[in-house]
Protein backbone atom coordinates (compact mmCIF):
# COMPACT_ATOMS: atom_id res chain seq x y z
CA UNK A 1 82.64 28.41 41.48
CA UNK A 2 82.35 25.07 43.38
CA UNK A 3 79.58 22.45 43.09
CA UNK A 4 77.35 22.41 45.61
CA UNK A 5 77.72 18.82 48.09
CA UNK A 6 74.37 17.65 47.31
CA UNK A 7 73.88 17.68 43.82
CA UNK A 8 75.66 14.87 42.85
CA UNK A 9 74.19 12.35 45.04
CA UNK A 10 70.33 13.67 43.83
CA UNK A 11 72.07 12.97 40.24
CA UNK A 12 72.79 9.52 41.05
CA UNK A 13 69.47 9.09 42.25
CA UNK A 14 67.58 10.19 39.57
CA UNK A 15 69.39 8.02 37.24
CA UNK A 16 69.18 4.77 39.31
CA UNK A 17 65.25 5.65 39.60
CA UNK A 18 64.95 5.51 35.84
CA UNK A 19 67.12 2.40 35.07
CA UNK A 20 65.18 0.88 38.16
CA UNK A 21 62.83 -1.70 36.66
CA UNK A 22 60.64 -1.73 39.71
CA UNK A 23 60.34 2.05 40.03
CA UNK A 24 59.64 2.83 36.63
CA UNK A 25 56.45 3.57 34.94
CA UNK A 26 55.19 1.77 32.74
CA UNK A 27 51.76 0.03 30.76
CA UNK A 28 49.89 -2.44 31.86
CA UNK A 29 51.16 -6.31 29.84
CA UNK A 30 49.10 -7.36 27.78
CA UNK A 31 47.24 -10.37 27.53
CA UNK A 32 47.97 -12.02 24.52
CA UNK A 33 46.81 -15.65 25.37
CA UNK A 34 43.19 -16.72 26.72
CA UNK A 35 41.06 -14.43 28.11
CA UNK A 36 37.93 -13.73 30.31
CA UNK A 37 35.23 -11.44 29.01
CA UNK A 38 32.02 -10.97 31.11
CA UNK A 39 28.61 -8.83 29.48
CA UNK A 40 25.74 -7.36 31.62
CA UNK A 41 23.39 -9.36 29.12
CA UNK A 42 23.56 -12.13 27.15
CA UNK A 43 21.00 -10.74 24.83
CA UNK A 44 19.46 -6.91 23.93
CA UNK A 45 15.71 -7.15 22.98
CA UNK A 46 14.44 -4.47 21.13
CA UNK A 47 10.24 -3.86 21.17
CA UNK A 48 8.27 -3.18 17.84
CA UNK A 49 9.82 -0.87 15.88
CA UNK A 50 8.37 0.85 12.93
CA UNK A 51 10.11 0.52 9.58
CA UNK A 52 12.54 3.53 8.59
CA UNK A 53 11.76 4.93 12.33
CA UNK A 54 14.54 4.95 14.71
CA UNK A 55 14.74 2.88 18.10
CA UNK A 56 15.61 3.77 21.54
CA UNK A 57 18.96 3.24 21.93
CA UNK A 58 20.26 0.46 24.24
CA UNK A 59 23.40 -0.69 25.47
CA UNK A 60 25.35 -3.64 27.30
CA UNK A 61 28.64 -3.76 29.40
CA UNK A 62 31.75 -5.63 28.75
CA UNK A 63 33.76 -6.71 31.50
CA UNK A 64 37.99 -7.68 31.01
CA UNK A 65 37.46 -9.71 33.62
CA UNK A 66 41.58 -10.33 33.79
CA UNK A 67 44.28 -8.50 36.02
CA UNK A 68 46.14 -8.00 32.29
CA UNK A 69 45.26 -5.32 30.00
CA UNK A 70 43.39 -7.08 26.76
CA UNK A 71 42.93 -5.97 22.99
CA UNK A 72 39.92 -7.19 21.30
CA UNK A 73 40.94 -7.34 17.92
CA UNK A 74 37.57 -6.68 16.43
CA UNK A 75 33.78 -5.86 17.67
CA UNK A 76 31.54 -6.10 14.87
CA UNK A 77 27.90 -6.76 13.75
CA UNK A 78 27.50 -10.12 11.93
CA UNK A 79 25.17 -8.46 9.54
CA UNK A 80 27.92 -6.61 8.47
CA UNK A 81 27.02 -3.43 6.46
CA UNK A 82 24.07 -4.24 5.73
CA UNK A 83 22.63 -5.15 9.50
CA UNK A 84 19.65 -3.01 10.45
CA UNK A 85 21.53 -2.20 14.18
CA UNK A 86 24.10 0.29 14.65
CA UNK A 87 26.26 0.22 17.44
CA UNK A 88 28.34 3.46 19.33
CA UNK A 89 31.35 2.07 21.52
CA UNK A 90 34.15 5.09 23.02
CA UNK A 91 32.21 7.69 21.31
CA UNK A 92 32.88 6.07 17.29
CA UNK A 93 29.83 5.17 15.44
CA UNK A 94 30.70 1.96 13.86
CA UNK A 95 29.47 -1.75 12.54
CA UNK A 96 33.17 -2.96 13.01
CA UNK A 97 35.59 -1.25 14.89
CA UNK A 98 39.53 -3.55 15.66
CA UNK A 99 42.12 -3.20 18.86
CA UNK A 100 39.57 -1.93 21.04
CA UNK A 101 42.05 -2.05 24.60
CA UNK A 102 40.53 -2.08 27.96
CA UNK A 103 42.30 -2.06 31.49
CA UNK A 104 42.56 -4.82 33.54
CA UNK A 105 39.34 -5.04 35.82
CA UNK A 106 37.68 -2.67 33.21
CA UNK A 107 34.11 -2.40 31.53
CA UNK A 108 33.31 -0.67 28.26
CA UNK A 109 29.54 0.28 26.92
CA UNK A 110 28.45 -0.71 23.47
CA UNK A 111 25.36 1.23 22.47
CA UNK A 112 22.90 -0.45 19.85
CA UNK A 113 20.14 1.26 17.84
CA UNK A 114 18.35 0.02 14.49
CA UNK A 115 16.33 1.44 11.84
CA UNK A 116 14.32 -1.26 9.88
CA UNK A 117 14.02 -0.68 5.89
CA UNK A 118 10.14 -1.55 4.93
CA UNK A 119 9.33 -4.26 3.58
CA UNK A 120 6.39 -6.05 1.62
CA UNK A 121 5.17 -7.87 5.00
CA UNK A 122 2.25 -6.61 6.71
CA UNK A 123 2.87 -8.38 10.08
CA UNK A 124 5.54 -7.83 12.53
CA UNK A 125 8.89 -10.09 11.74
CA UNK A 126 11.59 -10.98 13.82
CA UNK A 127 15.42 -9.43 13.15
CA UNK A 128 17.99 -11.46 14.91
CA UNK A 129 21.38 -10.39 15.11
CA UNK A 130 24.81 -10.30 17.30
CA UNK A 131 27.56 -8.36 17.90
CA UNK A 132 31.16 -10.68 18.10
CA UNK A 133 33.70 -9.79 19.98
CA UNK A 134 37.16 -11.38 19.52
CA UNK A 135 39.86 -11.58 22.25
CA UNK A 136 42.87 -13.46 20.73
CA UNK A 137 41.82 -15.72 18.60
CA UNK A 138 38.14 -16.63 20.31
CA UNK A 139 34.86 -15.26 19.68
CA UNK A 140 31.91 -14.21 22.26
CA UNK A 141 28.80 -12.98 21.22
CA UNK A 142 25.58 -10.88 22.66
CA UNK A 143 22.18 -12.06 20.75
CA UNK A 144 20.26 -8.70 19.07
CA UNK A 145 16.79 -9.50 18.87
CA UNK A 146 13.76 -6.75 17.36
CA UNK A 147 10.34 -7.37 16.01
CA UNK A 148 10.39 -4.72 12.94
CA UNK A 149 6.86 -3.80 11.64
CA UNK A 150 6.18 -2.51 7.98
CA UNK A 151 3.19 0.49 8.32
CA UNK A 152 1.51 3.28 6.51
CA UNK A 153 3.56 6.53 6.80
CA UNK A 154 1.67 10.21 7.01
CA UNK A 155 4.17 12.65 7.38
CA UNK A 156 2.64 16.46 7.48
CA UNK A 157 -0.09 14.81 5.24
CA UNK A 158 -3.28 16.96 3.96
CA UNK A 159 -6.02 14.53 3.33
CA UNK A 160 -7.55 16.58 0.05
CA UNK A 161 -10.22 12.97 -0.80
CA UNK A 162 -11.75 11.17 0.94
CA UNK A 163 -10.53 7.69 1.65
CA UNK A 164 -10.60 4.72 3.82
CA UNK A 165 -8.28 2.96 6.33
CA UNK A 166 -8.20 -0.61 6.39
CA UNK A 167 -6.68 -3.00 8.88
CA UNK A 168 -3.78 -4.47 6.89
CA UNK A 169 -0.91 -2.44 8.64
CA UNK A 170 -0.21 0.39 11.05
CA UNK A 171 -0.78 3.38 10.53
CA UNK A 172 2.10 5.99 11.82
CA UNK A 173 1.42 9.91 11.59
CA UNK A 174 4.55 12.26 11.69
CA UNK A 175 5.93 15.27 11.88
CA UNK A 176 3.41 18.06 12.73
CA UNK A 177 0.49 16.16 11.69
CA UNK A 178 -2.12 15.09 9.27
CA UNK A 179 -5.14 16.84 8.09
CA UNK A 180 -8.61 15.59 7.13
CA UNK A 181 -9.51 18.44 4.72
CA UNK A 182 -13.06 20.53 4.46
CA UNK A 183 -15.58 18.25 3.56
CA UNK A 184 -13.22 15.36 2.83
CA UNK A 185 -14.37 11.95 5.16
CA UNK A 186 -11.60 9.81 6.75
CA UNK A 187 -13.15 6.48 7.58
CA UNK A 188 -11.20 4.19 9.94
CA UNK A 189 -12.12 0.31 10.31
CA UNK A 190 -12.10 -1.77 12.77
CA UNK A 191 -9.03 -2.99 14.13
CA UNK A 192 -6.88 -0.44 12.38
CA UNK A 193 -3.66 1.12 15.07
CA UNK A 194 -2.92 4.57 14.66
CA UNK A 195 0.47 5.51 16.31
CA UNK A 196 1.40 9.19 16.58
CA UNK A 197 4.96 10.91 16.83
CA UNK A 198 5.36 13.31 20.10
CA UNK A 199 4.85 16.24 18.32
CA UNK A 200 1.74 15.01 16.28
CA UNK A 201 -2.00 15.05 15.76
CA UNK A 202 -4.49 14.37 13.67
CA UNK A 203 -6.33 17.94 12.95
CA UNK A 204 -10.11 17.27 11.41
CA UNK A 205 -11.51 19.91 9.09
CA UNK A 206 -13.75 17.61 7.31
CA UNK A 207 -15.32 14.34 8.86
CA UNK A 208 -13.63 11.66 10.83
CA UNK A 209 -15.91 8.44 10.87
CA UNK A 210 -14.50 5.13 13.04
CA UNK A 211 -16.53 1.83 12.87
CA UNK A 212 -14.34 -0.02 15.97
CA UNK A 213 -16.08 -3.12 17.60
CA UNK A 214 -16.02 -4.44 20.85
CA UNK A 215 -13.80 -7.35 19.57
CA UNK A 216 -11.93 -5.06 17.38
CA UNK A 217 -11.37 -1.36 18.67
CA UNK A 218 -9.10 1.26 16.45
CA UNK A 219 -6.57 2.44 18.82
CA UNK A 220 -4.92 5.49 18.84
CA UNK A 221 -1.61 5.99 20.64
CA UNK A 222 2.23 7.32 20.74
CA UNK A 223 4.28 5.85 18.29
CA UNK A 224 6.74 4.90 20.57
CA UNK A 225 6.58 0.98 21.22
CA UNK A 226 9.85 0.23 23.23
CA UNK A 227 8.02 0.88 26.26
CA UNK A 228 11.06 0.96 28.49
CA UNK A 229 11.44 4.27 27.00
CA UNK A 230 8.74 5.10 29.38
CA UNK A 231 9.55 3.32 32.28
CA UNK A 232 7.48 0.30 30.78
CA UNK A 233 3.95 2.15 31.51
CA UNK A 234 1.63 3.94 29.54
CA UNK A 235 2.75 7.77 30.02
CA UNK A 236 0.75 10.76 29.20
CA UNK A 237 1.91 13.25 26.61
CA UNK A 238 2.80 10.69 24.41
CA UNK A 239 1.42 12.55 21.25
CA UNK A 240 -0.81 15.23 20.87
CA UNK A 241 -4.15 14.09 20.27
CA UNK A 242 -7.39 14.26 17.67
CA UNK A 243 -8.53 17.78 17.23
CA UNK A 244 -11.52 18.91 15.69
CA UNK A 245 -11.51 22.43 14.26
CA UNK A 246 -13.77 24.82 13.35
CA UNK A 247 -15.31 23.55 9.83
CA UNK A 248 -15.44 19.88 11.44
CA UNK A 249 -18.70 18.55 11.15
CA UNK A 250 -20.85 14.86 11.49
CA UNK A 251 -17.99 12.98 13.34
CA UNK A 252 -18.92 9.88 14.65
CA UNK A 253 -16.13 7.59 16.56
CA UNK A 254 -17.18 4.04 18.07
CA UNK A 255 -15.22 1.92 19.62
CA UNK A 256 -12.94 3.89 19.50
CA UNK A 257 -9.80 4.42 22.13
CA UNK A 258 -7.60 7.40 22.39
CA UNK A 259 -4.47 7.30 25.19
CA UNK A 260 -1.31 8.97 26.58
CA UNK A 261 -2.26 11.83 24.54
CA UNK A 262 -2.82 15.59 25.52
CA UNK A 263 1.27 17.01 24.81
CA UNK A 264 0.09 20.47 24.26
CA UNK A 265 -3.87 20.56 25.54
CA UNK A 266 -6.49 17.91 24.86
CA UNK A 267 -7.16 14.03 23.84
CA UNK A 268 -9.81 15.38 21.81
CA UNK A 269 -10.31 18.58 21.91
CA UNK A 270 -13.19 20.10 19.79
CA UNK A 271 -13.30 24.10 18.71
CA UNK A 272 -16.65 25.80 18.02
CA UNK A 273 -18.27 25.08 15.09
CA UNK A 274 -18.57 27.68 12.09
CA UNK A 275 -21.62 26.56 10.97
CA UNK A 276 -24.18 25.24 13.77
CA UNK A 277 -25.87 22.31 11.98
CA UNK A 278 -28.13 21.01 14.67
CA UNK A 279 -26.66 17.69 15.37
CA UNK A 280 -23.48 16.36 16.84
CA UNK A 281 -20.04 17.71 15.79
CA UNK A 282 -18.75 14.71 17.41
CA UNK A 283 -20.37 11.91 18.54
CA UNK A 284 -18.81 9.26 20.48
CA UNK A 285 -20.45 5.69 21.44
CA UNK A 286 -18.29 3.43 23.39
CA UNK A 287 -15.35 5.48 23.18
CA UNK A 288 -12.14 5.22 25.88
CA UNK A 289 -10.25 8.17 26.57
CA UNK A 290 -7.43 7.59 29.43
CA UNK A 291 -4.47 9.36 30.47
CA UNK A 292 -3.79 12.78 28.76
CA UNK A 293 -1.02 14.94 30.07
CA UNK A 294 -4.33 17.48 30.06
CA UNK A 295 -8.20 17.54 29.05
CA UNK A 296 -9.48 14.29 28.27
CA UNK A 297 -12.17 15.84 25.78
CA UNK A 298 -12.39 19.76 25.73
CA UNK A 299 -14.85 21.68 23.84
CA UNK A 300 -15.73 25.24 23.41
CA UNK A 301 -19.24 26.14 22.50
CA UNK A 302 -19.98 23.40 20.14
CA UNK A 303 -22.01 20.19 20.01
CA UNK A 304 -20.95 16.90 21.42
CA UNK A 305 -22.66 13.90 22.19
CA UNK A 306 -20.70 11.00 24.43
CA UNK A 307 -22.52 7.36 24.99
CA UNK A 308 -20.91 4.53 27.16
CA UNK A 309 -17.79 6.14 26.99
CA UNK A 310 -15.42 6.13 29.77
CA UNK A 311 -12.96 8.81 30.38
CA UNK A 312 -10.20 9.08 32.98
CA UNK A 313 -6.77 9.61 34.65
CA UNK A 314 -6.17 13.19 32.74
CA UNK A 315 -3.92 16.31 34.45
CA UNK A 316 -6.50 18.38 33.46
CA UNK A 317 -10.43 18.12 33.56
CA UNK A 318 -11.46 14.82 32.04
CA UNK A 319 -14.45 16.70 30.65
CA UNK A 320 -14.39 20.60 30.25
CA UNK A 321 -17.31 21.81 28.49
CA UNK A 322 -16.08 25.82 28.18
CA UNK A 323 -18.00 28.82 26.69
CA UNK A 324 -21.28 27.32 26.29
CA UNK A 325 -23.01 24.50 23.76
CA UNK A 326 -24.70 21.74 23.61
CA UNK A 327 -23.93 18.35 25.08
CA UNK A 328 -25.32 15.58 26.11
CA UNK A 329 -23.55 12.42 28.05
CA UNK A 330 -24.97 8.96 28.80
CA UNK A 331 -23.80 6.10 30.39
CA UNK A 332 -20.57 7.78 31.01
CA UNK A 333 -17.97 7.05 33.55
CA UNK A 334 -15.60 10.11 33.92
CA UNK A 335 -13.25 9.41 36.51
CA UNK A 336 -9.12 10.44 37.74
CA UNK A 337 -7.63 9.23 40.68
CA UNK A 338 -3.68 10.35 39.06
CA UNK A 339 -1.22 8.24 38.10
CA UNK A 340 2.43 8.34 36.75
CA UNK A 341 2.65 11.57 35.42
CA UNK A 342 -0.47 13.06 36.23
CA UNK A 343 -1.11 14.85 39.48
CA UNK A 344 -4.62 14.93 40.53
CA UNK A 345 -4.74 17.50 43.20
CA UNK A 346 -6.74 20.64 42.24
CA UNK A 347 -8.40 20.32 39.20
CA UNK A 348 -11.77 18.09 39.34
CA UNK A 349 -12.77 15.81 36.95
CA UNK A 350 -15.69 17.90 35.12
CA UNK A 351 -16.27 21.52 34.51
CA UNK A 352 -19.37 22.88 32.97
CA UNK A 353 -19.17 26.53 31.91
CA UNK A 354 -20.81 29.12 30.12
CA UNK A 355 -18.27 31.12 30.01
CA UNK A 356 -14.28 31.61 28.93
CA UNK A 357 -12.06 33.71 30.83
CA UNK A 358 -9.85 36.18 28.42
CA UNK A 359 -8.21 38.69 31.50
CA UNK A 360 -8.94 39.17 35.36
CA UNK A 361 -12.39 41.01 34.57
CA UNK A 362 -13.76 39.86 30.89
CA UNK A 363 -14.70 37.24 29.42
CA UNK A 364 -16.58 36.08 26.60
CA UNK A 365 -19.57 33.13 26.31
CA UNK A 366 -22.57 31.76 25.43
CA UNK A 367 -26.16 29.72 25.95
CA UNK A 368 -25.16 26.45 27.89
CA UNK A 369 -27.22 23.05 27.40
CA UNK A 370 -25.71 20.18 28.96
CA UNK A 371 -27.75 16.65 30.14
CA UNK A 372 -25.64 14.08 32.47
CA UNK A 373 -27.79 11.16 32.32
CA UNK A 374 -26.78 7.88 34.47
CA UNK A 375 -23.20 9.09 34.65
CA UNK A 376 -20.67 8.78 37.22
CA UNK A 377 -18.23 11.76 37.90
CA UNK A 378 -15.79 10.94 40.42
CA UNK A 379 -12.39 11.09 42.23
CA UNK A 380 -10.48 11.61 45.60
CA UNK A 381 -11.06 15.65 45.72
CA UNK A 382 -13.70 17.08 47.47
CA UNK A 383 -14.99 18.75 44.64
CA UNK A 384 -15.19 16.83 41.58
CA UNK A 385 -17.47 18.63 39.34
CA UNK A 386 -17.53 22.45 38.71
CA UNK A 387 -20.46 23.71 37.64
CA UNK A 388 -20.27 28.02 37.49
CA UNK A 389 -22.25 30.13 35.00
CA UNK A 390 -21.56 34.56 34.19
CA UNK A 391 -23.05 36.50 31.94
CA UNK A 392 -26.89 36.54 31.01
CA UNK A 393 -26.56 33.17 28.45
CA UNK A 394 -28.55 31.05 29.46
CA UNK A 395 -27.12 27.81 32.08
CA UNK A 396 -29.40 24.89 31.63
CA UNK A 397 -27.33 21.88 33.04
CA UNK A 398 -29.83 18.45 34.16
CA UNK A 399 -28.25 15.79 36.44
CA UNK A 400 -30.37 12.83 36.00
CA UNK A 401 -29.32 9.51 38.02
CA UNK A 402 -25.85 10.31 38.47
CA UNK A 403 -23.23 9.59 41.05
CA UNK A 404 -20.80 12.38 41.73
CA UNK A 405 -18.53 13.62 44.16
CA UNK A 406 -19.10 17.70 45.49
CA UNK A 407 -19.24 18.89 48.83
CA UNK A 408 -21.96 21.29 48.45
CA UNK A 409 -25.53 21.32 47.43
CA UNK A 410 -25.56 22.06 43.11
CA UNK A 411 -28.02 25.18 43.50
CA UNK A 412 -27.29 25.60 39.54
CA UNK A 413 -28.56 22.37 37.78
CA UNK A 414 -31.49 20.52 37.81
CA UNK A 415 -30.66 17.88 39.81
CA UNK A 416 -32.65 14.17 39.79
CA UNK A 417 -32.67 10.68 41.63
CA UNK A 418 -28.86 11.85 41.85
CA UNK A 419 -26.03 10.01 44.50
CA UNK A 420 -23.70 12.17 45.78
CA UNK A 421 -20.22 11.28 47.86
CA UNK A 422 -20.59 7.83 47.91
CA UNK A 423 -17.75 5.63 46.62
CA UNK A 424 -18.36 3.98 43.39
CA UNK A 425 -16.33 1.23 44.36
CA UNK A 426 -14.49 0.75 41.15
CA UNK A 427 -12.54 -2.84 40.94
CA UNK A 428 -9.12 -1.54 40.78
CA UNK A 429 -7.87 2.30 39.91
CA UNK A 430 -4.45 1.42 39.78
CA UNK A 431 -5.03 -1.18 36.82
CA UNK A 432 -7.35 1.56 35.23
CA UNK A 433 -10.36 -0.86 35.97
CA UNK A 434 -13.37 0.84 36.14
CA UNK A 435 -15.69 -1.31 36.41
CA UNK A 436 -17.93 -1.18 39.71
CA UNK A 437 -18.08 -3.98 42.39
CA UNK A 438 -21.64 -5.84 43.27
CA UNK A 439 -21.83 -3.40 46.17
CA UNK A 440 -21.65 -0.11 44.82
CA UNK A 441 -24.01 2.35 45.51
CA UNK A 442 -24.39 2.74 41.14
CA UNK A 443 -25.64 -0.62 40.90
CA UNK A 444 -29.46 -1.02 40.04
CA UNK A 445 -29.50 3.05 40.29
CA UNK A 446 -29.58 4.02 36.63
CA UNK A 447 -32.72 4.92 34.72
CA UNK A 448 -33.58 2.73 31.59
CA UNK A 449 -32.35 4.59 28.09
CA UNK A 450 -34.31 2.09 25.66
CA UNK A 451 -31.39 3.64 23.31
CA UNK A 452 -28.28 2.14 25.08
CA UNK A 453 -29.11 -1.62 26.03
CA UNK A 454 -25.62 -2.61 25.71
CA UNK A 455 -22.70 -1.25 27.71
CA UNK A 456 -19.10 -0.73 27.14
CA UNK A 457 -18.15 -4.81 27.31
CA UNK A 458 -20.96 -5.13 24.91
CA UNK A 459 -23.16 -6.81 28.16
CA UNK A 460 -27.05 -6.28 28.24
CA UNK A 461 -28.46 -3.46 30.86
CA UNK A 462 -31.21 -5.35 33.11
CA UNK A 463 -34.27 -3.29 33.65
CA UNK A 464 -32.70 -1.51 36.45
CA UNK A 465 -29.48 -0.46 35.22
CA UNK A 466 -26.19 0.57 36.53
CA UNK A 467 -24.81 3.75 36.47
CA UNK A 468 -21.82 4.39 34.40
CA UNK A 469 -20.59 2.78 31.15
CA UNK A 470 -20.30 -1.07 32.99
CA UNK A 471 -23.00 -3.37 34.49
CA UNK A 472 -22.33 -4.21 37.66
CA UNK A 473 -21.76 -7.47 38.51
């Protein structure tokens, strides 16, 4: 058997390929002198975060700025073990991680998240920290900075006494909820923050009393503070908002303001009361609701009373009074134009009904009593308040020196000294500023309610008021 001609030569080939320094394969040299390292920050800032609660989780680049391949011999936290941050670099969770190699021309992400540990403060603190990076022999750093924040924690909490909130630290509900129980009072004081989780509310089977002041509101909102999380704007859905439930009675919120709520329905949503008492289930006196993934306040055959309150930007009806009750709304500016997240294109900003739908042809109600008195109910649809009625309960609605917005004639209300379609002329929707310009058609238009002298920014109403829950100019 002979060899064939040409596989000798191929031999020789191969063999001079492999012994060929300039053909061969082979790593990257490393750089084991000196060094250029470039970051995408020179320092991570963290917003409030809650003590023992998580953060969003950040990050920053790294750049081997070199045409060598480099080995930083150690990327670490100078808080050590004990630092409050936590950093995630090539998928390793770490606090100190050594011979980290990147490529020449390369980047690498380090991810940072903290947890703060409570403390005894009561006011927010500053934690300052850096990660080091060493490249042969010299260190860089990237500042860490986070305001931490010591609070009250409520984590599926039944309220079973009554007690009292004061305004010496947050307070943050979790997990599903918490609970006022039956005939147990929750009073809040002024100035007191309330932050709930995502999947939170506060349910009220007993009482819920708020004393907020113009100068010193209680606030409800999400519990997330790192507002880059949401695109740094208030977003609706944030939590899920107060609800009162059947054996809720004598609520009474002032100054009170309630936002990015709504996750699975309402803001505030209010169920029909067991026993009918004759007064307000909830009454609410310069209350804000604004920007609920749906209702802004939704109630079903109960008994609610609203007074310089203004309500707006919800996905849903900013007001839906459903299945009959009593109401009664003064001074109230109920308004949606949309906004980020919310998509204000067919549902108006009120609905008044007798009735609740349960299939295609039944449906279930009762009596309706509801008095508008110097409100203004607008928005960019044609229709901004439905008012519809079924059944043989009785429909007693009463528009009295209102502004709204509805194509047609209301043939279904008592209607009086009423504007309709004309622009309010609010200062600025985008900035949620709803107060009305010296021109608008609400100014002077109001009638006199000896009971409300004062509105929302705390101003005196002349003797010919404006309509809505702010004087005109």
């Amino acid at each position: 058997m002979h060899t064939r001609p040409y596989i000798l030569p191929l031999v020789f080939l191969i063999l001079a390929a492999f012994f060929n320094p300039f053909t061969s394969c082979k790593k990257d040299s490393l750089l084991t002198k000196g060094g250029d390292l470039g970051f995408s920050t020179d320092t991570l800032k963290f917003d409030t975060v809650f003590t023992t609660l998580g953060s969003v989780t950040r990050s920053f680049k790294i750049y081997n700025n070199n045409n060598k391949r480099i080995k930083m011999s150690e990327i670490k936290l100078s808080g050590g073990d004990s630092s409050y941050f936590r950093m995630n670099i090539d998928g390793t969770a770490t606090k100190n991680i050594h011979d980290v190699e990147l490529a020449p021309n390369d980047s690498l992400y380090v991810f940072v998240a903290l947890t703060v540990n409570p403390t005894a403060g009561n006011l927010p603190f500053i934690i300052e920290e850096r990660v080091m990076i060493t490249l042969n022999g010299e260190t860089s750093t990237v500042e860490l900075q986070a305001y931490g924040q010591d609070a009250h924690y409520l984590n599926d909490s039944v309220l079973t006494t009554s007690q009292t909130w004061i305004n010496d630290k947050p307070y943050v509900i979790l997990g599903p909820g918490a609970l006022i129980d039956s005939d147990k009072v929750l009073t809040i004081q002024a100035g007191c923050r309330i932050y709930v989780h995502a999947t939170a509310k506060l349910y009220i089977k007993g009482t819920l009393k708020i004393f907020g002041t113009k100068t010193d509101s209680v606030i409800f909102q999400g519990d997330r503070l790192d507002r880059d999380y949401f695109g740094y704007k208030d977003y609706p859905g944030e939590w899920g908002g107060l609800h009162f439930l059947s054996s809720s009675k004598q609520s009474n919120l002032n100054y009170t303001i309630i936002k990015n709520a709504g996750l699975y329905d309402a803001a505030v949503y209010v169920q029909p009361p067991w026993v009918n008492l004759g007064g307000p289930i909830v009454e609410m006196n310069n209350c804000t609701i604004a920007n609920s993934a749906g209702y802004g306040l939704l109630c079903f055959n109960t008994n609610v009373r609203a007074n310089n309150c203004l309500i707006h930007t919800c996905g849903l009806q900013n007001v839906a009074l459903i299945e009959g009750g009593d109401y009664e709304f003064n001074y109230c500016t109920i308004a949606t134009y949309g906004g980020t997240g919310i998509n204000h294109a067919q549902q108006p900003t009120a609905a008044v009904l007798n009735y609740r739908d349960i299939s295609l042809t039944d449906y279930v109600g009762a009596n309706l009593n509801a008095n508008f008195t110097n409100c203004i109910i607008y928005g960019p649809l044609d229709d901004e308040f439905f008012l519809n009625e079924k059944g043989n309960w009785t429909y007693n609605v009463k528009l009295e020196n209102c502004l709204y917005r509805k194509t047609n004639a209301i043939s279904n209300a008592t209607v009086l000294n009423c504007i309709a379609n004309q622009d309010p002329q609010f200062e600025d929707i985008n900035k949620w500023n709803y107060h009305v310009k010296n021109t608008s058609p609400a100014k002077g238009s109001a009638k006199s309610l000896p009971a409300y002298i004062q509105d929302l920014d705390g101003l005196v109403r002349p003797a010919a008021p404006t309509i809505g829950c702010y004087e005109a100019p």
